[in-house]
Protein backbone atom coordinates (compact mmCIF):
# COMPACT_ATOMS: atom_id res chain seq x y z
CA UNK A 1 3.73 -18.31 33.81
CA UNK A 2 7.33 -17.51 34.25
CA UNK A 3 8.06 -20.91 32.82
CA UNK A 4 6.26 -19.65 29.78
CA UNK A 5 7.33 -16.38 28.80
CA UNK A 6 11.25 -14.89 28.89
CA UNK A 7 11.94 -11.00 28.12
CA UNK A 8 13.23 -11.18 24.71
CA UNK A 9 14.63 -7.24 25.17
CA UNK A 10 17.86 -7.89 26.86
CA UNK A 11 20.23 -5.51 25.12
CA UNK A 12 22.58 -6.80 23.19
CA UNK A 13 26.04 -4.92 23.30
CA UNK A 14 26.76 -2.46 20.01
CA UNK A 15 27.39 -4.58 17.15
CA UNK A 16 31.09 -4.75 16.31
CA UNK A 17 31.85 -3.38 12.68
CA UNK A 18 31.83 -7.32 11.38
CA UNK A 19 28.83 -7.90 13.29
CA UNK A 20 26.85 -4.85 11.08
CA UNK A 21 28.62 -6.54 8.38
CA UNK A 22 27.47 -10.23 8.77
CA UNK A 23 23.79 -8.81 9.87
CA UNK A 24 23.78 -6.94 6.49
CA UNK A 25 24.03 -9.94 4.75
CA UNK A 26 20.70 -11.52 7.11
CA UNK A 27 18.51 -8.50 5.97
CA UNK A 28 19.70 -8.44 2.16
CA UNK A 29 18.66 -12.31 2.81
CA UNK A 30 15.50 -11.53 4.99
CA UNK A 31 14.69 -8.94 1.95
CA UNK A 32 14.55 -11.29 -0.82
CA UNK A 33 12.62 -13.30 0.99
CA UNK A 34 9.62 -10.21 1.36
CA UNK A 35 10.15 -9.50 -2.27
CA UNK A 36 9.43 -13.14 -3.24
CA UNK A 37 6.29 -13.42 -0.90
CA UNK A 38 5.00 -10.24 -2.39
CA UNK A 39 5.91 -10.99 -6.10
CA UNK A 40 4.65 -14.50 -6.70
CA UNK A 41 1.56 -14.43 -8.09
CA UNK A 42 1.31 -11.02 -8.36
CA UNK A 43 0.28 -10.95 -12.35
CA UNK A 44 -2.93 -13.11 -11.49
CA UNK A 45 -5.30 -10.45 -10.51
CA UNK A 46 -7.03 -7.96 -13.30
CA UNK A 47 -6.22 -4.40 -12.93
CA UNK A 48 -8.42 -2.35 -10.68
CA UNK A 49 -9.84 1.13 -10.81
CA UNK A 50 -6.89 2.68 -8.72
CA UNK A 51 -4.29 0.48 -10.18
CA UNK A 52 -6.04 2.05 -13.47
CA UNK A 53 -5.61 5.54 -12.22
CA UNK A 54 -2.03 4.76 -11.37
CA UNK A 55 -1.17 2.98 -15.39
CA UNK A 56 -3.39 5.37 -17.25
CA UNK A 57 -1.62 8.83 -15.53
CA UNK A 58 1.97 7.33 -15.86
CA UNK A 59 1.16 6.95 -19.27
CA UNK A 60 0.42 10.05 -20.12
CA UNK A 61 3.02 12.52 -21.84
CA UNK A 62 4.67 14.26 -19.05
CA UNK A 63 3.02 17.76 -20.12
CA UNK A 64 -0.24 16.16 -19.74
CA UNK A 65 0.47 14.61 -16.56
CA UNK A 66 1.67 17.78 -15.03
CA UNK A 67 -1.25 19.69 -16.24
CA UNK A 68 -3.90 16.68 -14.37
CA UNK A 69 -1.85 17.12 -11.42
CA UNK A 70 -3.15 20.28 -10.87
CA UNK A 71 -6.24 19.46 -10.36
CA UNK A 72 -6.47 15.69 -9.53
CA UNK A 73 -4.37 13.57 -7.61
CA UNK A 74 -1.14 15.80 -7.08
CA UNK A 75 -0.71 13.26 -4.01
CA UNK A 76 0.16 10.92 -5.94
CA UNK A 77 2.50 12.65 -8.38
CA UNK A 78 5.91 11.32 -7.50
CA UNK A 79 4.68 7.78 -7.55
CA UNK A 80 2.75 8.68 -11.25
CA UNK A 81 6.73 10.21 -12.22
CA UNK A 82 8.02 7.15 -11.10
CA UNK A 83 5.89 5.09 -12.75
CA UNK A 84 6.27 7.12 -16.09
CA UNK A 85 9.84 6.06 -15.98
CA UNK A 86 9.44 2.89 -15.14
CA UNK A 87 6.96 1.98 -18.04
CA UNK A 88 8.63 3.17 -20.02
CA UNK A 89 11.52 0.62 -19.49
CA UNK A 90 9.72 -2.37 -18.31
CA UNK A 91 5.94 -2.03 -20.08
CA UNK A 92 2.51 -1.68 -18.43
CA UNK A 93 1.58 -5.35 -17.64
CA UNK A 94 0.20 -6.39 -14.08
CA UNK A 95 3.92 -7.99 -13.53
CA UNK A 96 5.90 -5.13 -14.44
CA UNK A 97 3.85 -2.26 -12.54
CA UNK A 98 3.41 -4.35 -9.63
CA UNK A 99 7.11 -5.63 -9.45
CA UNK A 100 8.18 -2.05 -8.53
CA UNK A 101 5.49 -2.52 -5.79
CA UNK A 102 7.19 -5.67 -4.75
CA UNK A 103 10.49 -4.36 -5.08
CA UNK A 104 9.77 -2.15 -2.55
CA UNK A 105 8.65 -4.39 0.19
CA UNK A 106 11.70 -6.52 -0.54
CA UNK A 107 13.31 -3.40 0.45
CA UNK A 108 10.91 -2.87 3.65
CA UNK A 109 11.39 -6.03 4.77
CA UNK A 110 15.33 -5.84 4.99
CA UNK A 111 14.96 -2.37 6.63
CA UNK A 112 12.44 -3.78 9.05
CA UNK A 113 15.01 -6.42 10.25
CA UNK A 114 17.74 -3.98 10.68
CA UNK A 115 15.48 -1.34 12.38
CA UNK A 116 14.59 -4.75 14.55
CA UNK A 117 17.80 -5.15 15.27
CA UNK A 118 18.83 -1.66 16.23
CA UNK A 119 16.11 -1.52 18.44
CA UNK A 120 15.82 -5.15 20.00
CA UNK A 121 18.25 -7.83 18.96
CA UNK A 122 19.18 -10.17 16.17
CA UNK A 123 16.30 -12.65 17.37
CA UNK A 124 13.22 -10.60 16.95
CA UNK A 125 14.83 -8.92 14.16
CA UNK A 126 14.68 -12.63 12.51
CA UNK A 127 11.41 -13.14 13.41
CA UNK A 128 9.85 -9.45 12.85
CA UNK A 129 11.36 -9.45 9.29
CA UNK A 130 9.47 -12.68 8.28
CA UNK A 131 6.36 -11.69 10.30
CA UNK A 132 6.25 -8.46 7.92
CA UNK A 133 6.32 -10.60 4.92
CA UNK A 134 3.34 -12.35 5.35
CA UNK A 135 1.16 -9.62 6.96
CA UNK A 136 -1.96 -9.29 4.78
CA UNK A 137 -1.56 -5.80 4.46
CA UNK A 138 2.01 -6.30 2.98
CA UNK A 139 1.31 -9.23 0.75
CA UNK A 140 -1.53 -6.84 -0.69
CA UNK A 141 0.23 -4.01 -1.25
CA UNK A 142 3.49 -5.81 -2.46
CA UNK A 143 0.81 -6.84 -5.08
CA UNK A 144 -0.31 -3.81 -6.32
CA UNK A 145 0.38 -0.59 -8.50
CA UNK A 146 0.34 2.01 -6.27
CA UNK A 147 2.02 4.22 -3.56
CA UNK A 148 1.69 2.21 -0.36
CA UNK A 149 4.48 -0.12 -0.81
CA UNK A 150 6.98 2.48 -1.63
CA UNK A 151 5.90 5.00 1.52
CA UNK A 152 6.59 1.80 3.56
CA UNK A 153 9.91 1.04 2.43
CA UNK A 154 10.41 5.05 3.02
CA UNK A 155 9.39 5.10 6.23
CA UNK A 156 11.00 2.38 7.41
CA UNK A 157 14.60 3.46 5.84
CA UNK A 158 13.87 6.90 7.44
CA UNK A 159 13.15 5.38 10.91
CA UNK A 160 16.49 3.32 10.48
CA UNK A 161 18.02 6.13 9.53
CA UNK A 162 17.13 8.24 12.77
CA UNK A 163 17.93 5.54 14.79
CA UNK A 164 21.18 5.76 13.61
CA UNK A 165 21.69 9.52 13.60
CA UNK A 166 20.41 9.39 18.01
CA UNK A 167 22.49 6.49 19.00
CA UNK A 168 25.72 6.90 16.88
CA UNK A 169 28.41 9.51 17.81
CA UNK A 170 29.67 10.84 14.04
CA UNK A 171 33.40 11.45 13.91
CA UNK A 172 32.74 14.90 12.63
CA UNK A 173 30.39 17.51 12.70
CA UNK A 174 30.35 17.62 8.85
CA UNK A 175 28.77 13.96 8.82
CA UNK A 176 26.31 15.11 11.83
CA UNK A 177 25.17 17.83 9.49
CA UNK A 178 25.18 15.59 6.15
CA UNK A 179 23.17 12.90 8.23
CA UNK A 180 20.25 15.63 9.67
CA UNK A 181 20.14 16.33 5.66
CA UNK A 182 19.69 12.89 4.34
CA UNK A 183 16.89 12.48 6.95
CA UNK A 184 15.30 15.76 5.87
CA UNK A 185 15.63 14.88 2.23
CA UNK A 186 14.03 11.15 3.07
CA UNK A 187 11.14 12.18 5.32
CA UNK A 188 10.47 15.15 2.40
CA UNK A 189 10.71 11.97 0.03
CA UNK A 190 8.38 10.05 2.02
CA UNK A 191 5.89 12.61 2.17
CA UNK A 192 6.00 13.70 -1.36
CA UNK A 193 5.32 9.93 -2.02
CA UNK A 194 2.43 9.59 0.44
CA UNK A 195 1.87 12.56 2.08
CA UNK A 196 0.03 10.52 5.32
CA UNK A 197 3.55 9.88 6.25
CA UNK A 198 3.79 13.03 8.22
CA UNK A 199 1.64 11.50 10.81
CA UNK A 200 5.33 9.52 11.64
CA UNK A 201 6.70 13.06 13.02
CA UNK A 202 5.39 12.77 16.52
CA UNK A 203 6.46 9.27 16.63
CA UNK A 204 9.89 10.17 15.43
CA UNK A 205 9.99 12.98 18.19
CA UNK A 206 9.14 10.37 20.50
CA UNK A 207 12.19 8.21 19.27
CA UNK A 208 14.45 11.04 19.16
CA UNK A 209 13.69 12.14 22.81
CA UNK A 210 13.26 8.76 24.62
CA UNK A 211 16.74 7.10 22.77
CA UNK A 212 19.28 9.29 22.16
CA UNK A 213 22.60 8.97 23.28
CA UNK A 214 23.82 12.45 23.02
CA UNK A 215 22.48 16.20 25.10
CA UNK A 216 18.51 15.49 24.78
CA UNK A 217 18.07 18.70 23.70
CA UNK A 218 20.57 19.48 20.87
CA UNK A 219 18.80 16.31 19.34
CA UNK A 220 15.17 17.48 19.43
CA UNK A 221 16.53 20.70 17.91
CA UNK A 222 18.45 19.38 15.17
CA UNK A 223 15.41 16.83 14.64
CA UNK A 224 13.25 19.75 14.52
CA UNK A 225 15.39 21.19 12.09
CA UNK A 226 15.62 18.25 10.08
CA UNK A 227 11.40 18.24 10.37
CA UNK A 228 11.14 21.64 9.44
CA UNK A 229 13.16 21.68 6.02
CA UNK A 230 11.70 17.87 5.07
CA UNK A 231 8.56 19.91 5.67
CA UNK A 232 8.97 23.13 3.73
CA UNK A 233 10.62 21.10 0.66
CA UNK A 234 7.78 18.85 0.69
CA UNK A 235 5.07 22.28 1.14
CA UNK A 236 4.18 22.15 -2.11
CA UNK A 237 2.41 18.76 -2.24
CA UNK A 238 0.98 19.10 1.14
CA UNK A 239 -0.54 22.29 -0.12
CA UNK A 240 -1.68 20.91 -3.71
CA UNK A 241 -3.14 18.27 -1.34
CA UNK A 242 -5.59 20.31 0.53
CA UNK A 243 -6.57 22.18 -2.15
CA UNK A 244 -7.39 18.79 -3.46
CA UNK A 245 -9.13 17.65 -0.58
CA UNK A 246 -12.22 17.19 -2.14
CA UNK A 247 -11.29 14.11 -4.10
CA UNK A 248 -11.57 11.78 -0.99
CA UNK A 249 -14.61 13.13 -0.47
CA UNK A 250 -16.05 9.43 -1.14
CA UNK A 251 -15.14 8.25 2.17
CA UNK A 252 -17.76 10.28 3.67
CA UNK A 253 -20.35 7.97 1.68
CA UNK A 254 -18.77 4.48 3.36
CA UNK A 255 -19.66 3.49 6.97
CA UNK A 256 -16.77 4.87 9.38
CA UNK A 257 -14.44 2.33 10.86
CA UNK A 258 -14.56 1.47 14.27
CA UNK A 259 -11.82 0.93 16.39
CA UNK A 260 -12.26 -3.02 16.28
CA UNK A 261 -12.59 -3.00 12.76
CA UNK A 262 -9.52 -0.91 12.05
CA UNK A 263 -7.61 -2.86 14.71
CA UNK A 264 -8.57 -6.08 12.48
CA UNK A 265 -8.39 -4.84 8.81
CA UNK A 266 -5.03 -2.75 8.86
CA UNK A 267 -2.59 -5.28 8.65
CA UNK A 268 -4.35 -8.35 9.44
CA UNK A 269 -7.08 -8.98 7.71
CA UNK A 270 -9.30 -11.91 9.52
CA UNK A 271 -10.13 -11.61 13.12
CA UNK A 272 -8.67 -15.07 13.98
CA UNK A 273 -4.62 -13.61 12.55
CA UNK A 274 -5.74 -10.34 14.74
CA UNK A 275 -6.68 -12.04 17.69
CA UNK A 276 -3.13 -13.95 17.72
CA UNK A 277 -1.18 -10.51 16.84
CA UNK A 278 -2.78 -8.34 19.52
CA UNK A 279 -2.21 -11.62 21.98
CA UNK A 280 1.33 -11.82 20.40
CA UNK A 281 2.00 -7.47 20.99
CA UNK A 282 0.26 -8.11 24.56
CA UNK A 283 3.03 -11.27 25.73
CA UNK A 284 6.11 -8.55 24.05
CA UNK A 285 4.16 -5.57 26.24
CA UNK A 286 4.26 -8.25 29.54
CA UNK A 287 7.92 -9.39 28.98
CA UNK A 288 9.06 -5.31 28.57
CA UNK A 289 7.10 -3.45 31.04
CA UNK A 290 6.21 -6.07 34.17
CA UNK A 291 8.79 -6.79 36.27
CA UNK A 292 8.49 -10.26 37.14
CA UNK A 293 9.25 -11.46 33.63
CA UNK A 294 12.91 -9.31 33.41
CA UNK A 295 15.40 -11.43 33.13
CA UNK A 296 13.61 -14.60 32.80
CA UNK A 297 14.78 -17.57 30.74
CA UNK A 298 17.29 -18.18 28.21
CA UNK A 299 17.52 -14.04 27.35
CA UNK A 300 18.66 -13.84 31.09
CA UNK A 301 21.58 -12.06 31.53
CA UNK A 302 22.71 -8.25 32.31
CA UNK A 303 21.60 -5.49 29.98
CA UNK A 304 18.23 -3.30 30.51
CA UNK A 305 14.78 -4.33 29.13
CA UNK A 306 14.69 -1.36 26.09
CA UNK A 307 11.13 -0.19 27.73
CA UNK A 308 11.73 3.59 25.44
CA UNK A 309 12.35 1.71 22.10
CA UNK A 310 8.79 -0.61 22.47
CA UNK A 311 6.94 2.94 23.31
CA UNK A 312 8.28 4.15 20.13
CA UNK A 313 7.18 1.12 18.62
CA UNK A 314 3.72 1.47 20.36
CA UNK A 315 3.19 5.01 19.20
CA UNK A 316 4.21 3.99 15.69
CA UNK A 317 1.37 1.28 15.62
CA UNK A 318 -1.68 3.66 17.80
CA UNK A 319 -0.92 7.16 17.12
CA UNK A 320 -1.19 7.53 13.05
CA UNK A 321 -4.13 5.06 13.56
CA UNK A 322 -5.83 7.08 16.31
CA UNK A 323 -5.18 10.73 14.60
CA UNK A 324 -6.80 9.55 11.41
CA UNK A 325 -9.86 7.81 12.97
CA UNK A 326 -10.54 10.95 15.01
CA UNK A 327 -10.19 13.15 12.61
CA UNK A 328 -12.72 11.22 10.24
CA UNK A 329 -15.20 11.69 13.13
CA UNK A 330 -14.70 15.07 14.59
CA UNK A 331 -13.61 16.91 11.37
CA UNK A 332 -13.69 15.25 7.96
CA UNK A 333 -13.82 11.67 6.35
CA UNK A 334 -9.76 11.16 6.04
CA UNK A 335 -9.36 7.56 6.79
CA UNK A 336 -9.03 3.71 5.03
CA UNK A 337 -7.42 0.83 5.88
CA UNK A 338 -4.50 1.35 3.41
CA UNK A 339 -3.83 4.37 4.32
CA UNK A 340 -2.17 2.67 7.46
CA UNK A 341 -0.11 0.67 5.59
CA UNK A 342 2.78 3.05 6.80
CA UNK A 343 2.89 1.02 10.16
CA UNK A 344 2.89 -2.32 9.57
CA UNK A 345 6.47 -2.98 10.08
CA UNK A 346 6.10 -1.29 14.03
CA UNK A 347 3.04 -4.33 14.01
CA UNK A 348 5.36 -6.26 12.45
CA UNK A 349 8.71 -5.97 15.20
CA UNK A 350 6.03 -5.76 18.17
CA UNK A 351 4.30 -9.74 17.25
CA UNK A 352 7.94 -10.69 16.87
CA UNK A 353 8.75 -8.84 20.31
CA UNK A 354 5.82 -11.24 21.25
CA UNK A 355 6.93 -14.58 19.75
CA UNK A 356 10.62 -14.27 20.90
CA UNK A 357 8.98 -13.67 24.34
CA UNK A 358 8.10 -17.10 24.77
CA UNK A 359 9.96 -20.39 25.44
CA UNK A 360 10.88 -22.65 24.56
CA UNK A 361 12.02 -22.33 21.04
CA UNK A 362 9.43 -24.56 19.75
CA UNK A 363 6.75 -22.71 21.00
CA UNK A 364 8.07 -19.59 18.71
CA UNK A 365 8.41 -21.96 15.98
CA UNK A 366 4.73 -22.91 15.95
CA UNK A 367 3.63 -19.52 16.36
CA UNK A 368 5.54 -18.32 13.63
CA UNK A 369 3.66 -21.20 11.71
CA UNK A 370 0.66 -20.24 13.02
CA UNK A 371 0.92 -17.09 11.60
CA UNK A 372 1.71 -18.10 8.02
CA UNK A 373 -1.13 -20.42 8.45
CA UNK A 374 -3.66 -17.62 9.38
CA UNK A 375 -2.28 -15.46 6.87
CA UNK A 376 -2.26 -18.05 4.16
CA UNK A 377 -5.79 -18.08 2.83
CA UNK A 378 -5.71 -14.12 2.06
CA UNK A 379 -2.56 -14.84 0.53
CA UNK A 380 -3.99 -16.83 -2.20
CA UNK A 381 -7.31 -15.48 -2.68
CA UNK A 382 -5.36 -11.66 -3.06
CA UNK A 383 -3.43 -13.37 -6.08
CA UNK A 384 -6.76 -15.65 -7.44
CA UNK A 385 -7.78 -13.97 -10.60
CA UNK A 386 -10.93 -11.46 -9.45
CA UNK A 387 -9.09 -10.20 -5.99
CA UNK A 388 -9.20 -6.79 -6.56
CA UNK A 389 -11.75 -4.37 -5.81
CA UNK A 390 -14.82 -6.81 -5.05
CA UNK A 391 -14.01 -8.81 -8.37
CA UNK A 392 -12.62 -6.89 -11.39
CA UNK A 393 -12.44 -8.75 -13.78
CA UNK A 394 -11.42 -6.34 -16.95
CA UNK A 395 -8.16 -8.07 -18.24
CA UNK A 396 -10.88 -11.70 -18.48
CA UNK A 397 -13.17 -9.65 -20.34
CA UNK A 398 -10.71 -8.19 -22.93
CA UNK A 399 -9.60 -11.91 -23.87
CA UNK A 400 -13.14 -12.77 -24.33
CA UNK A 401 -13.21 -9.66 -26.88
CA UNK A 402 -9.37 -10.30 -28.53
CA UNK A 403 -10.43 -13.41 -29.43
CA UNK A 404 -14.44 -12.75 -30.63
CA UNK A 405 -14.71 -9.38 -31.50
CA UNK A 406 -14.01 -8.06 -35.31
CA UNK A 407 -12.34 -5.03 -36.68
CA UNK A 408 -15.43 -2.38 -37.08
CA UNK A 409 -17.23 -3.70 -34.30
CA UNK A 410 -18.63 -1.08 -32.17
CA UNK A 411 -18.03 -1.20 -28.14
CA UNK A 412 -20.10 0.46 -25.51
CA UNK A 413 -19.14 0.73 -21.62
CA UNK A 414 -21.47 1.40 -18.84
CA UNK A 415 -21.22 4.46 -17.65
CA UNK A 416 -23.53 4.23 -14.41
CA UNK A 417 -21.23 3.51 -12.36
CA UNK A 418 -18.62 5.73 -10.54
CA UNK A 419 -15.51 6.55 -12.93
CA UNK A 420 -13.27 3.61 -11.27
CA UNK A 421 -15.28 1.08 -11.98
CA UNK A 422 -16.36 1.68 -15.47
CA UNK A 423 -15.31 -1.11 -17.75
CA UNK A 424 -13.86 1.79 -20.43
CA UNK A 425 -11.01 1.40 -18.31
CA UNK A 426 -10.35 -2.11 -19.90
CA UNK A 427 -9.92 -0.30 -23.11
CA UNK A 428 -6.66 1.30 -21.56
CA UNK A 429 -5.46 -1.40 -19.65
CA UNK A 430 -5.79 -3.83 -22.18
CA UNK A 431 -5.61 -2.30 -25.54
CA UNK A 432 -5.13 -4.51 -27.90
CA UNK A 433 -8.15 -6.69 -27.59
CA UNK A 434 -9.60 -2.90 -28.36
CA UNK A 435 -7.76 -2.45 -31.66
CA UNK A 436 -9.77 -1.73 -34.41
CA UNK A 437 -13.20 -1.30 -32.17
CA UNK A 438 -15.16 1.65 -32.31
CA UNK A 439 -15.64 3.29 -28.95
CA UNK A 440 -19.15 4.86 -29.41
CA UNK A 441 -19.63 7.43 -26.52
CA UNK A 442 -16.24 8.49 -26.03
CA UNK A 443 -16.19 11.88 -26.42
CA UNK A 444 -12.46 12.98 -25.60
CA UNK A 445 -9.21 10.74 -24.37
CA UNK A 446 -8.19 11.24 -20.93
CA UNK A 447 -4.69 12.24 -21.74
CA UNK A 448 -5.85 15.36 -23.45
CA UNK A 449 -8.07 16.49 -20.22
CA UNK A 450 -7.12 17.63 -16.83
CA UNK A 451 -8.65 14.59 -15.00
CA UNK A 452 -8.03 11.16 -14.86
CA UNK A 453 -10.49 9.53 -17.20
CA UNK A 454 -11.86 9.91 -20.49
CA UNK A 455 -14.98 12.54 -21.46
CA UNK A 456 -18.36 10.61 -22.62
CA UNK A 457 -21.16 11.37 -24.14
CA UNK A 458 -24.47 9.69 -22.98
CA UNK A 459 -25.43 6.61 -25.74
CA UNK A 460 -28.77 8.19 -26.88
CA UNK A 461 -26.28 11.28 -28.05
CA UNK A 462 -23.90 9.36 -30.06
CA UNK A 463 -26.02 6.41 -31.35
CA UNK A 464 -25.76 7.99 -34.87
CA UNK A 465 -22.26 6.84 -34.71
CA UNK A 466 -23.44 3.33 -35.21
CA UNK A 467 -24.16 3.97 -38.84
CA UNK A 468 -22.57 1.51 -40.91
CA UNK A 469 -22.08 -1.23 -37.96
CA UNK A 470 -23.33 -4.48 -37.87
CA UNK A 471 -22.50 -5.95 -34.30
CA UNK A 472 -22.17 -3.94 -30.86
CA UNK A 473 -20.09 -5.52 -28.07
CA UNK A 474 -21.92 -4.01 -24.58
CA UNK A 475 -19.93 -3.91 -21.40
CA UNK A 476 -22.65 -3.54 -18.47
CA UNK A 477 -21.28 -3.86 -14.59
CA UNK A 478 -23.33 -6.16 -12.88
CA UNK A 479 -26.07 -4.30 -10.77
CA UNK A 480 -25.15 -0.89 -12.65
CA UNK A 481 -28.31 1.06 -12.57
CA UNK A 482 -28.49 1.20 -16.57
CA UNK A 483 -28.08 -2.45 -16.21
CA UNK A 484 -31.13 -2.80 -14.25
CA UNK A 485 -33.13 -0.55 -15.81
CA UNK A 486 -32.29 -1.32 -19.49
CA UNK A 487 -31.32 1.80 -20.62
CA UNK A 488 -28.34 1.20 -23.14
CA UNK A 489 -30.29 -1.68 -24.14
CA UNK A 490 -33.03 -0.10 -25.03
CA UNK A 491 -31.08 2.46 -27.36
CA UNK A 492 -29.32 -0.31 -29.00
CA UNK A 493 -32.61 -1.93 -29.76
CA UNK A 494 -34.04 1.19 -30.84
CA UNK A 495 -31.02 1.65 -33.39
CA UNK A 496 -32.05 -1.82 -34.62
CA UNK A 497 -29.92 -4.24 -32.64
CA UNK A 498 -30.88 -7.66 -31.10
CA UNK A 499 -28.95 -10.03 -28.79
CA UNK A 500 -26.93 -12.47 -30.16
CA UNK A 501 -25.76 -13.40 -26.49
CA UNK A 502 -24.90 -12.29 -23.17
CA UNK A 503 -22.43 -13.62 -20.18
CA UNK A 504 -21.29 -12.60 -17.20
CA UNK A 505 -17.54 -12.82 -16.51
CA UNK A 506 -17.46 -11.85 -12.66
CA UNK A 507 -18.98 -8.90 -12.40
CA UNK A 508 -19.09 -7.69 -16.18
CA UNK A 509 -21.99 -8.67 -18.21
CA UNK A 510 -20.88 -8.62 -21.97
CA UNK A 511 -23.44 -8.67 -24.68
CA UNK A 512 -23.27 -9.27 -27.70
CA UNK A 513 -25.51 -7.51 -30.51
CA UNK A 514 -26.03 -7.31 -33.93
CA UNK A 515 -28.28 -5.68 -36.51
């Protein structure tokens, strides 16, 4: 087996000045490449219901969005402020919300090879960078308008960032101070962004006490410092957040991940890409931490096999992981798969730990292949036209209605369904294949309530409002439980209304009805 497998840890020597330079230019490289992965095809999908919460509160005037945020979603604030701004600039179309998404995992990517780098060497830096661009996880989250992709790039810049702060010796104890601040203010960043990111603070106590350079213990104290002010500036959302606790409530209806299907569905997606990254993590585990493969092979050479920098690693992938899985068993319903999008560059640097492991350089080749082969069919079916959420297919049903439906027509949505899902949303998303249509059962716009979606009244209530119309465009969800049992049918037919014709999109049934 020796003949196989060679330690890929050897530690370099520190990187000359140049060197950091010349690197710099590899990640800014390595970057673009994880922004172009993440970006192409990106506009295909229709919006979904979270992508709807995300457009619909970043649209909102910034008095109404503060007042929603304090009762709904105050997690999610920064990224909604964000947003706000960036609409503003660049519109509300799937491309432009999701290119700040995409943006961000450009950034992630570059940060993952030079956190690679710091930790390992050039090599798997190389390889861990282009690993993370193609993870499923990425790829779906570079795709999409919410907070994931942004807490990634976050927490990997903040990771770099300590790094730097426990192996470098500042010239003065001004920059040691300014340095402890920028973390604070990063972490506090991170956390205000997606608060889960505190579950990174024992794994960046581990990395502060296994690799510093300095006195062990003046680091963990100014890193505790550093945690305790990141902490205390970001109180306010962590507290808003419990208070709005409630609002995940919905996990407690889904069946609870098991430890096989998390260690599948995080980043990977299909067992067969999981099988090859937990073989891939296993061979970088082998080469670090048994002795007969030290040294081995063309990484042969002096240096130490960095055994405290893949524990770090290690903890980054298992401990958020583990905390949230027991916590949705023993205490409350706290996890999902995306919510673990935070560690996918430690998965990321650990296969490529794995692939630079082996020898010779063709067989790292062909893995690497093998990897963008696995990952390739979720890549194109997240970016085929009904990817998200089990098929949403609101911006198909719109065109269907820009291009049929009249001024005056009246339009009413399903409401069986839970809020998310309900094909009002389109409405928002995709307004102007609603212009001049009269929305029946709305009752009050979501921007002038404190939640995130509009008030309704129930169709039997508001079918007087169909006085004077002549044709009725029905949204129904496919399976809704008015769409089995007839119900808005029923009051249409009541109000004197017969079907002209009815088809199913993906999951939207659209009917059309007239007097």
């Amino acid at each position: 087996m020796t003949t196989l497998l060679a330690s890929p840890l050897v530690e370099a020597p520190e990187p000359t000045r140049h060197g950091r330079r010349g690197f710099a230019a590899t990640a800014a490289l390595l970057g673009l490449v994880g922004f172009l992965v993440s970006v192409a095809g990106s506009w295909q999908p229709s919006y979904w219901g979270d992508e709807a919460a995300s457009v619909l509160s970043a649209e909102r005037s910034l008095p109404s969005l503060f007042r929603m945020l304090g009762t709904v979603d105050a997690v999610h604030g920064v990224y909604y402020l964000l947003l706000h701004g960036w609409i503003d600039v660049f519109g509300a179309s799937e491309f432009a919300t999701r290119l700040l998404s995409a943006l961000s995992i450009g950034a992630a990517t570059a940060g993952t090879a030079v956190l690679a780098r710091m930790l390992v060497n050039p090599r798997v830096a190389l390889f861990a960078a282009l690993v993370f661009a193609v993870l499923p996880r990425v790829t779906y989250m570079g795709a999409e308008a919410r907070s994931t992709a942004l807490a990634t790039m976050v927490a990997v810049w903040c990771t770099v960032l300590l790094v730097h702060i426990v192996r470098s010796k500042p010239s003065t104890s001004t920059l040691t101070v300014a340095l402890w601040a920028g973390y604070a203010v990063l972490l506090a960043s991170g956390i205000a962004v997606f608060v889960y990111i505190a579950l990174l603070v024992p794994v960046h106590a581990l990395l502060a006490t296994l690799l510093t350079r300095h006195s062990r213990r003046v680091t963990v104290l100014a890193w505790a410092g550093g945690v305790g002010a990141a902490l205390a500036v970001a109180s306010p959302i962590i507290i808003l957040a419990h208070t709005q606790r409630d609002q995940i409530a919905f996990l407690a209806r889904r069946a609870q991940a098991s430890p096989l299907d998390a260690a599948v569905q995080q980043w990977f997606g299909t067992p067969a890409l999981a099988a090859l990254a937990w073989l891939l993590i296993a061979v970088g585990c082998l080469t670090a931490f048994v002795p007969r493969f030290h040294g081995v092979g063309v990484n042969a050479g002096p240096g130490r096999a960095p055994r405290g920098e893949l524990v770090v690693l290690l903890a980054w992938l298992v401990v958020p992981s583990t905390a949230l899985l027991i916590g949705t068993h023993l205490i409350t319903p706290m996890y999902a798969y995306r919510y673990l999008s935070i560690c996918a560059p430690a998965a990321a640097i650990l296969m490529a730990v794995g692939i630079v492991g082996l020898r010779p350089f063709w067989a790292r080749a062909t893995t690497l292949l093998l990897v963008v082969a696995l990952a390739a069919p979720g890549y194109l079916a997240q970016r085929s036209d009904f990817a998200k959420d089990h098929g949403s297919d609101w911006r198909q049903t719109a065109d269907i209605l820009r291009a049929e439906a009249r001024p005056r027509d009246a339009v009413v949505f399903d409401e069986s369904t839970r809020p998310s899902r309900r094909p009002r949303l389109a409405g928002h998303l995709y307004p102007a294949a609603f212009v001049g249509l009269n929305d029946i059962t709305r009752d009050e716009s979501f921007e002038n309530t404190d939640g995130l979606w509009d008030r309704t009244l129930p169709l039997e209530v508001a079918a007087f409002r169909l006085a004077g119309t002549d044709r009725v465009w029905l949204l129904q969800n496919v399976g809704s439980r008015k769409t089995v049992t007839g119900t808005d049918l029923a009051v249409l037919r009541e109000a004197g209304f017969s079907v002209v014709s009815s088809r199913t999109i993906n999951r939207t049934i659209l009917i059309e009805m007239t007097r």
